[in-house]
Protein backbone atom coordinates (compact mmCIF):
# COMPACT_ATOMS: atom_id res chain seq x y z
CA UNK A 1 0.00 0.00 0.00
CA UNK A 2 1.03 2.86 -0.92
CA UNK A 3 1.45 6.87 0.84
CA UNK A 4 -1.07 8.52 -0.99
CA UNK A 5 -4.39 5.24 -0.52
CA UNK A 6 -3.76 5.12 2.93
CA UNK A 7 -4.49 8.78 3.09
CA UNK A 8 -7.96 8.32 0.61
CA UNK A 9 -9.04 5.52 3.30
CA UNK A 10 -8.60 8.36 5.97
CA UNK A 11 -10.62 11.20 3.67
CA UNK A 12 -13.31 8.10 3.16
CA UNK A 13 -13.94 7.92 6.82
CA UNK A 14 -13.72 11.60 7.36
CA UNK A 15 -16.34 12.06 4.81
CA UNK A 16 -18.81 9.14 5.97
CA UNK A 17 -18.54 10.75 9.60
CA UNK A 18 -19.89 13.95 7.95
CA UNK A 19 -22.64 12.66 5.94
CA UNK A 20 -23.26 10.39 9.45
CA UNK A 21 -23.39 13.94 11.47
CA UNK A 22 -25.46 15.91 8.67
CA UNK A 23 -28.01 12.95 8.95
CA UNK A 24 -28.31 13.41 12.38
CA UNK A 25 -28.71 16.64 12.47
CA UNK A 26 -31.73 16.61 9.06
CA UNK A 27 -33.70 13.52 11.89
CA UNK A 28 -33.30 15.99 14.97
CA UNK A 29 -34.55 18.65 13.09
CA UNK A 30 -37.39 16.66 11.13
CA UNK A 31 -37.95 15.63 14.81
CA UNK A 32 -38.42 19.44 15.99
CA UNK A 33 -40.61 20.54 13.28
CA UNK A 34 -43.28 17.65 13.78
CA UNK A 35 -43.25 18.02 17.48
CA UNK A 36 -43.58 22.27 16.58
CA UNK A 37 -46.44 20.86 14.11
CA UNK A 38 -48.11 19.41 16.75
CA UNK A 39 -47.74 21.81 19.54
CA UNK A 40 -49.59 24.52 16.69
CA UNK A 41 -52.54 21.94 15.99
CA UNK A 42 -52.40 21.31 19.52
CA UNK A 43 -53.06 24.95 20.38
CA UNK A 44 -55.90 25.88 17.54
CA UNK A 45 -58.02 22.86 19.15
CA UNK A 46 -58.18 23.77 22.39
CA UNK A 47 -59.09 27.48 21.11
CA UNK A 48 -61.78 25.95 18.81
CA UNK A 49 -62.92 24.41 21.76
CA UNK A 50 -62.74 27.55 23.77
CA UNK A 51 -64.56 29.30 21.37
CA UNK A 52 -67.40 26.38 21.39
CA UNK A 53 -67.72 26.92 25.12
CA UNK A 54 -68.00 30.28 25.18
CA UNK A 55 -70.88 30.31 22.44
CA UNK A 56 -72.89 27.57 24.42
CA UNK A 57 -72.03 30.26 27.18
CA UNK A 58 -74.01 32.81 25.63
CA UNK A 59 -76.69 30.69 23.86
CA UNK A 60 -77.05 29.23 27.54
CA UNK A 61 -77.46 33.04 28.66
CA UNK A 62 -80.23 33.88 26.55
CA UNK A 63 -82.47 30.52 27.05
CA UNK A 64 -83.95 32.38 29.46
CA UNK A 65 -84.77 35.94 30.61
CA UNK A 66 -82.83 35.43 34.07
CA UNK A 67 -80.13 37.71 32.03
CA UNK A 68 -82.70 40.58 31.99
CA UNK A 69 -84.75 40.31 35.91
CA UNK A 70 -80.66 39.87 36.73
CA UNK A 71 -78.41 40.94 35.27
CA UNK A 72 -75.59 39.87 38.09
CA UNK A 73 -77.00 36.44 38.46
CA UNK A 74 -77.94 35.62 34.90
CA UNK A 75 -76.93 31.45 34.63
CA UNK A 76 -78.85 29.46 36.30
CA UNK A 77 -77.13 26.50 37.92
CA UNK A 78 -73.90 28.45 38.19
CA UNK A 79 -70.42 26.25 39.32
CA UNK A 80 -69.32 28.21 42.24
CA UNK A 81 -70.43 31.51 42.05
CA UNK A 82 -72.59 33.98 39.97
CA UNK A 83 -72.70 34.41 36.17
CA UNK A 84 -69.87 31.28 36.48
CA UNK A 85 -70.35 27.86 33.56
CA UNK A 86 -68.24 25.14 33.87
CA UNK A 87 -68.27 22.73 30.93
CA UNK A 88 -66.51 19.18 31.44
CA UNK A 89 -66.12 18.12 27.25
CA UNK A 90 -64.80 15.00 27.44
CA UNK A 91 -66.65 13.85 30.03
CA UNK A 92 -64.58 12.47 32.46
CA UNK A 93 -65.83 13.81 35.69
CA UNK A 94 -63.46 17.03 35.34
CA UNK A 95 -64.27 20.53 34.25
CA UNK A 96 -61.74 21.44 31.69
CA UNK A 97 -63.65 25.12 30.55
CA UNK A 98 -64.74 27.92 33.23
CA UNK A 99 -66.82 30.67 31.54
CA UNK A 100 -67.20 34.30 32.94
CA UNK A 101 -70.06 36.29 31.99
CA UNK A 102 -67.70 39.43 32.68
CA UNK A 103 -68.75 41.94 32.54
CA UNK A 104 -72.41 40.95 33.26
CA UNK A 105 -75.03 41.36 30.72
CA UNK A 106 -76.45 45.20 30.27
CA UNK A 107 -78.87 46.41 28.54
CA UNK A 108 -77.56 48.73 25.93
CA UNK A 109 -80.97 50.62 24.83
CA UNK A 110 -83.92 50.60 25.07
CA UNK A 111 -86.76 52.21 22.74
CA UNK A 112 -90.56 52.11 23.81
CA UNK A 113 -92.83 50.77 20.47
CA UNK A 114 -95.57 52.94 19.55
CA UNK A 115 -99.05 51.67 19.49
CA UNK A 116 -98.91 52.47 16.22
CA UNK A 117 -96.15 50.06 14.81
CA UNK A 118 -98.09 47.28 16.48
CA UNK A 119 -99.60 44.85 14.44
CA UNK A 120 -102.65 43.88 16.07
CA UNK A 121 -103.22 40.34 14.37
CA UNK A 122 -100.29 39.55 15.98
CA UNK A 123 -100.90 37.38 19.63
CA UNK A 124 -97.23 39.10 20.81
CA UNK A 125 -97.93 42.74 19.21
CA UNK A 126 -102.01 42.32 20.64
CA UNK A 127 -99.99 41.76 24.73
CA UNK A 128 -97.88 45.34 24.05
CA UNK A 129 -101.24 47.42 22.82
CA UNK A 130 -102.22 50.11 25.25
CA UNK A 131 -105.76 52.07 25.57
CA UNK A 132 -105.50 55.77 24.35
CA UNK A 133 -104.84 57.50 27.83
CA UNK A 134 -106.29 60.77 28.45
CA UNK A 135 -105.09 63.94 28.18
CA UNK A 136 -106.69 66.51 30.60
CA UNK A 137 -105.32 69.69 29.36
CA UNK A 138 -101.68 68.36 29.39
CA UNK A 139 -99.39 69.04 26.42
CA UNK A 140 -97.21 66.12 25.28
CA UNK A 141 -99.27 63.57 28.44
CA UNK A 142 -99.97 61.02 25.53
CA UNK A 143 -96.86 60.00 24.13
CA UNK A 144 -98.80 56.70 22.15
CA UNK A 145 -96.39 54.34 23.52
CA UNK A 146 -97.50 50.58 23.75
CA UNK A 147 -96.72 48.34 27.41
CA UNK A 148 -93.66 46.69 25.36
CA UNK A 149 -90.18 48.48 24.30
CA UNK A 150 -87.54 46.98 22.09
CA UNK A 151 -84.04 47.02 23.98
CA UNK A 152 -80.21 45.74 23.51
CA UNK A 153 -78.44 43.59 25.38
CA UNK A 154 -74.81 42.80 25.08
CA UNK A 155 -73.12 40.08 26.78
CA UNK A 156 -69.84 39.00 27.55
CA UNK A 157 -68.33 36.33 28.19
CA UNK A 158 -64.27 34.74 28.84
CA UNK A 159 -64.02 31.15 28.70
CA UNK A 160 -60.65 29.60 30.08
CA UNK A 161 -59.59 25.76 29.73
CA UNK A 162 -57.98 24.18 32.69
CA UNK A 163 -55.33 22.11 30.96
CA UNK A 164 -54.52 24.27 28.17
CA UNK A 165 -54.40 27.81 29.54
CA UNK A 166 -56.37 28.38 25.95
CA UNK A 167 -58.63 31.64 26.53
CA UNK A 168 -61.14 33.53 24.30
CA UNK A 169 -63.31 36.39 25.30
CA UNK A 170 -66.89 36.55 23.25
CA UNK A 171 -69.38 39.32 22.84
CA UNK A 172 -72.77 38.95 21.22
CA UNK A 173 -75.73 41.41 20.94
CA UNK A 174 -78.87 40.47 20.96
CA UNK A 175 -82.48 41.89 20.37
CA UNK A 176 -85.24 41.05 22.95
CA UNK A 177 -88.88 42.54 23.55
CA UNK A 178 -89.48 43.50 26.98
CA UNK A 179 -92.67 44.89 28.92
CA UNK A 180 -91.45 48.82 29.31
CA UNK A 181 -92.08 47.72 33.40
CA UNK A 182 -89.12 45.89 32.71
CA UNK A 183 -86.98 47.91 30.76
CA UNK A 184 -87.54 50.65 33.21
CA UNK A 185 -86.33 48.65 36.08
CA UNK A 186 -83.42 47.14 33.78
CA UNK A 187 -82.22 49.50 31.69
């Protein structure tokens, strides 16, 4: 054997060492970008379920009209304390979403209908009409408002998972009739 192939057996190793190391390296960082991958899909399913909670949250609020007689207190069968949901998805025994209504719900106007725009055919529209009232002698006394008023509610709500830290804060408007008794005491 000769100088010069004993020195070619030498570069052989050298270079199968590097293409050994640069393999390495192209697996640990395959390795990092699929466990990077998963961490991301990871993250955008515990905020779509987030956001799920939070909308059963609302829809939840406005099954009934607890959110407008009170406005502090407006879930029924709260987990702990007032205007509180806790949702357990998976159902195993743990609740892995708390929802906030926070603030609570408020109304955000309120406009009394006019006899008027009532459509008396209309079972609903019929329950708002009013009598004319009298007048006697006062200017402006007879305003022709019905016994309902149209108001605005807006609720809010921050749901926060348990095991993923994933949060997402809602708000949702929403249109409801109310007896103008009621709007006057909650709005």
């Amino acid at each position: 054997m000769t100088k010069s192939s004993r020195r070619q057996r030498g570069a052989t190793l050298l270079v199968a060492l590097i293409m050994l190391v640069l393999l390495t390296m192209f697996a640990i960082s395959s390795l990092n970008t699929s466990n990077t991958n998963l961490r991301v899909v990871g993250n955008m399913q515990a905020k779509a379920e987030a956001t799920n909670v939070a909308q059963e949250a609302i829809e939840t609020t406005l099954s009934t009209t607890q959110f407008i007689s009170n406005p502090t207190n407006a879930v029924l069968n709260p987990c702990g304390a007032a205007n509180t949901l806790c949702t357990d998805i998976n159902s195993d025994g743990t609740n892995d979403y708390t929802t906030v209504l926070s603030p609570a719900p408020k109304c955000v106007t309120v406009k009394p209908i006019k006899n008027a725009q009532l459509n008396l055919t209309n079972v609903e529209d019929l329950g708002c009409s009013a009598g004319q009232a009298q007048q006697f002698g006062v200017a402006g006394a007879v305003a022709g408002d019905s016994l309902c008023s149209n108001t605005v509610w807006e609720i809010n709500v921050v749901t926060t998972g348990a095991g993923s830290g994933a949060t997402v804060s809602l708000t949702q408007g929403v249109g409801v009739r109310i007896s103008t008794d009621d709007a006057g005491s909650s709005c």
